[in-house]
C-alpha atoms as a PDB file:
ATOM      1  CA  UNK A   1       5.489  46.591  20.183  1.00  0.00           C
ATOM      2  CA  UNK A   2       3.633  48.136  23.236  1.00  0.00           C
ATOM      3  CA  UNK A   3       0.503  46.285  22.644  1.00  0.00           C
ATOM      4  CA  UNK A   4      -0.276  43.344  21.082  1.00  0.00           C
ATOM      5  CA  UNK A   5      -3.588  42.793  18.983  1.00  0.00           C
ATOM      6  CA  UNK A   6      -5.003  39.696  17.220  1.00  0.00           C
ATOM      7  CA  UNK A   7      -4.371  41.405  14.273  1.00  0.00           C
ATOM      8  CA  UNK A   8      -0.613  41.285  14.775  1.00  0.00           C
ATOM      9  CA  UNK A   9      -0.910  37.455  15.143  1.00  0.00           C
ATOM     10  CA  UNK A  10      -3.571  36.841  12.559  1.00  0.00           C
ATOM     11  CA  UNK A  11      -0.919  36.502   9.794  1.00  0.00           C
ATOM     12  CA  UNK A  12       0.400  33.958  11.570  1.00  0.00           C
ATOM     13  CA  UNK A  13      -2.869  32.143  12.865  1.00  0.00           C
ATOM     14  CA  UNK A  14      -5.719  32.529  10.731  1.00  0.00           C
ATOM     15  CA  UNK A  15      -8.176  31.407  12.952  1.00  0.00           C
ATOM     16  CA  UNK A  16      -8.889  33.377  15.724  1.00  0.00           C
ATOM     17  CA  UNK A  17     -10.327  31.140  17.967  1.00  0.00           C
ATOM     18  CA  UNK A  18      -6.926  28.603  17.635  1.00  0.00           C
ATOM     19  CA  UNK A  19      -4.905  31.902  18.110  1.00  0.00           C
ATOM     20  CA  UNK A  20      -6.682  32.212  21.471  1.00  0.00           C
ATOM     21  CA  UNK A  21      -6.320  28.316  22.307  1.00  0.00           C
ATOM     22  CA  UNK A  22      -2.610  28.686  21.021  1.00  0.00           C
ATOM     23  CA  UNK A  23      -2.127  31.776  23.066  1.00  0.00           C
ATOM     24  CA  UNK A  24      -4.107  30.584  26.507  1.00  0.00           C
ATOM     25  CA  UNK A  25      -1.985  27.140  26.366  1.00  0.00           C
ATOM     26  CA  UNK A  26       0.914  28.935  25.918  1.00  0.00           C
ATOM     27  CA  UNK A  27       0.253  31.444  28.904  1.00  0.00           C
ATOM     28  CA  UNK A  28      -0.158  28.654  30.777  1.00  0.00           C
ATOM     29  CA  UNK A  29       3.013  27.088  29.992  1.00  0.00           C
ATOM     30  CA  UNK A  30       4.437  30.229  30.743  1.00  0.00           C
ATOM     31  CA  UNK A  31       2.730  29.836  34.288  1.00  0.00           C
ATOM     32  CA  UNK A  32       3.934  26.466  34.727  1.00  0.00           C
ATOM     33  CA  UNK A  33       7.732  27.613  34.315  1.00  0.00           C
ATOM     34  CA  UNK A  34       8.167  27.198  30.788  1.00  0.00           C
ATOM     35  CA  UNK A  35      11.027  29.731  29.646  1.00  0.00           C
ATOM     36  CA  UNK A  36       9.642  33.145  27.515  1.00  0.00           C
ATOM     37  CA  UNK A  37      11.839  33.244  24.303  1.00  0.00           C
ATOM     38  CA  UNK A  38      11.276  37.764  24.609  1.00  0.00           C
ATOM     39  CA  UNK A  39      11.549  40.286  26.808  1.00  0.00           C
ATOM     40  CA  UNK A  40       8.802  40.491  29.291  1.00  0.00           C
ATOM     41  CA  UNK A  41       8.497  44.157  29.636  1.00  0.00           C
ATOM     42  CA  UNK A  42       5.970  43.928  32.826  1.00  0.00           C
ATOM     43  CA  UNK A  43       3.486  42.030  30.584  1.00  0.00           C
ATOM     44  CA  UNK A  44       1.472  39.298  31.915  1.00  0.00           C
ATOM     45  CA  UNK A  45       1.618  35.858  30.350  1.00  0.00           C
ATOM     46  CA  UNK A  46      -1.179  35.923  27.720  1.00  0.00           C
ATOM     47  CA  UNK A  47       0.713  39.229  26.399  1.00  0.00           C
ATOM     48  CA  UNK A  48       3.979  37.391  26.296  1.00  0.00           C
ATOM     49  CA  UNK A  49       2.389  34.306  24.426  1.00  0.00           C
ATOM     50  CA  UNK A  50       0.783  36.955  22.181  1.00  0.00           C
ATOM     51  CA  UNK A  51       3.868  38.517  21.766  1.00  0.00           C
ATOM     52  CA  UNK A  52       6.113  35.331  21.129  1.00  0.00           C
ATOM     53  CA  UNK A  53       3.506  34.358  18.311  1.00  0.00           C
ATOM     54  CA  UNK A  54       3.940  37.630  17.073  1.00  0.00           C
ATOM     55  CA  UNK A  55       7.595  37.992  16.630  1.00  0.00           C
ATOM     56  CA  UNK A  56       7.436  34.185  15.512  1.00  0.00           C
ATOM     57  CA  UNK A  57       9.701  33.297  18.666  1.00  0.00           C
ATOM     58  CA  UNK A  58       7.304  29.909  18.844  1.00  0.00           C
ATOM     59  CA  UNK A  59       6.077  27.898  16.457  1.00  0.00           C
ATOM     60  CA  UNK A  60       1.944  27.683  16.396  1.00  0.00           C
ATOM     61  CA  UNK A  61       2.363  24.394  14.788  1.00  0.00           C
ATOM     62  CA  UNK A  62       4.673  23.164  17.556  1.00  0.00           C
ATOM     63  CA  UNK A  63       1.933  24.635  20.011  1.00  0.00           C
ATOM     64  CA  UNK A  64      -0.333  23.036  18.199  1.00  0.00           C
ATOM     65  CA  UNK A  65       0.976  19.766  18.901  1.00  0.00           C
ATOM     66  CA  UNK A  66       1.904  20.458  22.371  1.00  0.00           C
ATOM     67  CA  UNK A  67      -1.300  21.408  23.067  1.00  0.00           C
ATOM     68  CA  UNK A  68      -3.285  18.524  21.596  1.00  0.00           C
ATOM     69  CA  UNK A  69      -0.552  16.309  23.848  1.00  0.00           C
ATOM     70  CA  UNK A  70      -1.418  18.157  26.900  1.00  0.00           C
ATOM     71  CA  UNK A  71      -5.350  16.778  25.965  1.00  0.00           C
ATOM     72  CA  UNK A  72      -4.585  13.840  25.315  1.00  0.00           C
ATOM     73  CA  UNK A  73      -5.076  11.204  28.568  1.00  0.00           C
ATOM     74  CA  UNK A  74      -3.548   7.911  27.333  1.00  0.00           C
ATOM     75  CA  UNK A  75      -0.440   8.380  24.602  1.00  0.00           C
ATOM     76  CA  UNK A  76       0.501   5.339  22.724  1.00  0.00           C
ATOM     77  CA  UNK A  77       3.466   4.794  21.543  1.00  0.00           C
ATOM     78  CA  UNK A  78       4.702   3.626  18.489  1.00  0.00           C
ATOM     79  CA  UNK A  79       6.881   0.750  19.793  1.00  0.00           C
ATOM     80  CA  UNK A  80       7.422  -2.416  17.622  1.00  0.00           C
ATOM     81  CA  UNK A  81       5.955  -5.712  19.576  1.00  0.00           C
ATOM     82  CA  UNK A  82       8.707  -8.154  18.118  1.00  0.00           C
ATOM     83  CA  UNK A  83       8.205 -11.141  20.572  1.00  0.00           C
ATOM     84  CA  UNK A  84       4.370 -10.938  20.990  1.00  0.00           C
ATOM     85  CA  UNK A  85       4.584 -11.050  16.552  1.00  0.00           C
ATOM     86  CA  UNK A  86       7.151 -13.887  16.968  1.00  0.00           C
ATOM     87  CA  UNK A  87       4.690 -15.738  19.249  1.00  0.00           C
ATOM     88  CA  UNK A  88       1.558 -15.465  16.737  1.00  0.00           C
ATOM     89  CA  UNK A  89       3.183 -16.173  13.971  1.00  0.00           C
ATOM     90  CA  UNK A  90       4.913 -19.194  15.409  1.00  0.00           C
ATOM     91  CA  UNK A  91       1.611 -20.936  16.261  1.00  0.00           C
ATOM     92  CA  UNK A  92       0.723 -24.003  14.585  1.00  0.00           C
ATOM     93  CA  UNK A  93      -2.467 -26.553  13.986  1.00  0.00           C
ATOM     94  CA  UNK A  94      -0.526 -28.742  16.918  1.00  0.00           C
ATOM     95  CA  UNK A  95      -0.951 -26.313  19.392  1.00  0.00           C
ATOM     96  CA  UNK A  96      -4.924 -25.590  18.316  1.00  0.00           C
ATOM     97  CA  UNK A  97      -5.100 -29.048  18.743  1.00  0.00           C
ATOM     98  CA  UNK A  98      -3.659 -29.387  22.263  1.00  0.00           C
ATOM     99  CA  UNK A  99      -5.632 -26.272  23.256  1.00  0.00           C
ATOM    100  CA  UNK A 100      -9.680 -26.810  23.602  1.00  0.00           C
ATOM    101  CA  UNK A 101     -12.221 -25.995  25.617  1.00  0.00           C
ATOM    102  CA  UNK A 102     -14.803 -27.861  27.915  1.00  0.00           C
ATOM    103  CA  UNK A 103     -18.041 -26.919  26.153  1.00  0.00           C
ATOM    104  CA  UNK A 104     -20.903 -27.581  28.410  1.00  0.00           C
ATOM    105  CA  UNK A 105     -24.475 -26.483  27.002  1.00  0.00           C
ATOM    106  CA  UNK A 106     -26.839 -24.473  29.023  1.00  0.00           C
ATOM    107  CA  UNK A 107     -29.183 -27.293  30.229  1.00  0.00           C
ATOM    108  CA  UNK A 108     -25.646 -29.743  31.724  1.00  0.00           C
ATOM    109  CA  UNK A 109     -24.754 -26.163  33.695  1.00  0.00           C
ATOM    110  CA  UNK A 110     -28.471 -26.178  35.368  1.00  0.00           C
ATOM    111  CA  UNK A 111     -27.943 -29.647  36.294  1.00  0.00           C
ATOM    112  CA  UNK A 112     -24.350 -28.725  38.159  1.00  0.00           C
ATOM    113  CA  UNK A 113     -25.801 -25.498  39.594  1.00  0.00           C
ATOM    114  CA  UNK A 114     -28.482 -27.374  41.168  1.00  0.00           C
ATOM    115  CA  UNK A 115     -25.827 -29.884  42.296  1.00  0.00           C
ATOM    116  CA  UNK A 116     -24.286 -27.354  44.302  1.00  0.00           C
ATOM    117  CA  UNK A 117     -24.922 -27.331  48.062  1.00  0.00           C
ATOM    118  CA  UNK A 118     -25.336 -23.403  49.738  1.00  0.00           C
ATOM    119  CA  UNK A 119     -23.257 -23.102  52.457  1.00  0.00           C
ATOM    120  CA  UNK A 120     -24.616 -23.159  55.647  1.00  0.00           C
ATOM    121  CA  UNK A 121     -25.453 -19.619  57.408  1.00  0.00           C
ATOM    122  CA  UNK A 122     -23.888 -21.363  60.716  1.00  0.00           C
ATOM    123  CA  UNK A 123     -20.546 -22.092  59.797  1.00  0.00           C
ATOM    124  CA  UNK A 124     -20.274 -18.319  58.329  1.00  0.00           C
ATOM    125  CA  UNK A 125     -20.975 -16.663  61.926  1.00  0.00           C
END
């Protein structure tokens, strides 16, 4: 296959505009050092990727997926959180007990701000 067209890929991709994301990500894999699974032939990388997609060399489901990884900024991993489950679970009524809060309302917080002294501009220099 001398040239490649979208229409040998379109069996393979039905939408042309994911065939061309598909195709572009995999160029630039390609670029980045990523092995070619054909011969190159003197054909730059968005031929190649064309051509791998083609001959079926590469998955476009597994680009797929590579590609939306390579968007992706934060991945989360599925990891199981046994202690920090352990610890919730574990809580009881005792320990809400022995845990509050100093409530204060709005008007006993004026009266402490305007207990508060500004320190002096002097001692700063």
């Amino acid at each position: 296959m001398a040239r490649v067209t979208v229409e040998d890929c379109i069996d393979k991709v039905e939408n042309r505009f994911e065939l061309v994301l598909l195709a572009s990500h995999r160029a630039r894999m390609i670029s980045a050092g990523s092995s070619i699974t054909i011969d190159r032939d003197n054909d730059k990388n968005p031929v190649v990727a064309l051509r791998e997609i083609a001959d079926e060399t590469v998955s476009p489901a597994d680009l797929h997926e590579e590609f939306i990884h390579s968007l992706q900024k934060f991945v989360e991993v599925d990891e199981p959180e046994s202690e920090a489950v352990a610890q919730v679970t574990s809580s009881s009524s005792e320990d809400d007990a022995e845990m509050q809060f100093d409530r204060m309302s709005e008007e006993e917080l004026l009266r402490g701000l305007e207990g508060l002294v500004p320190p002096d501009k002097e001692e700063e220099d």
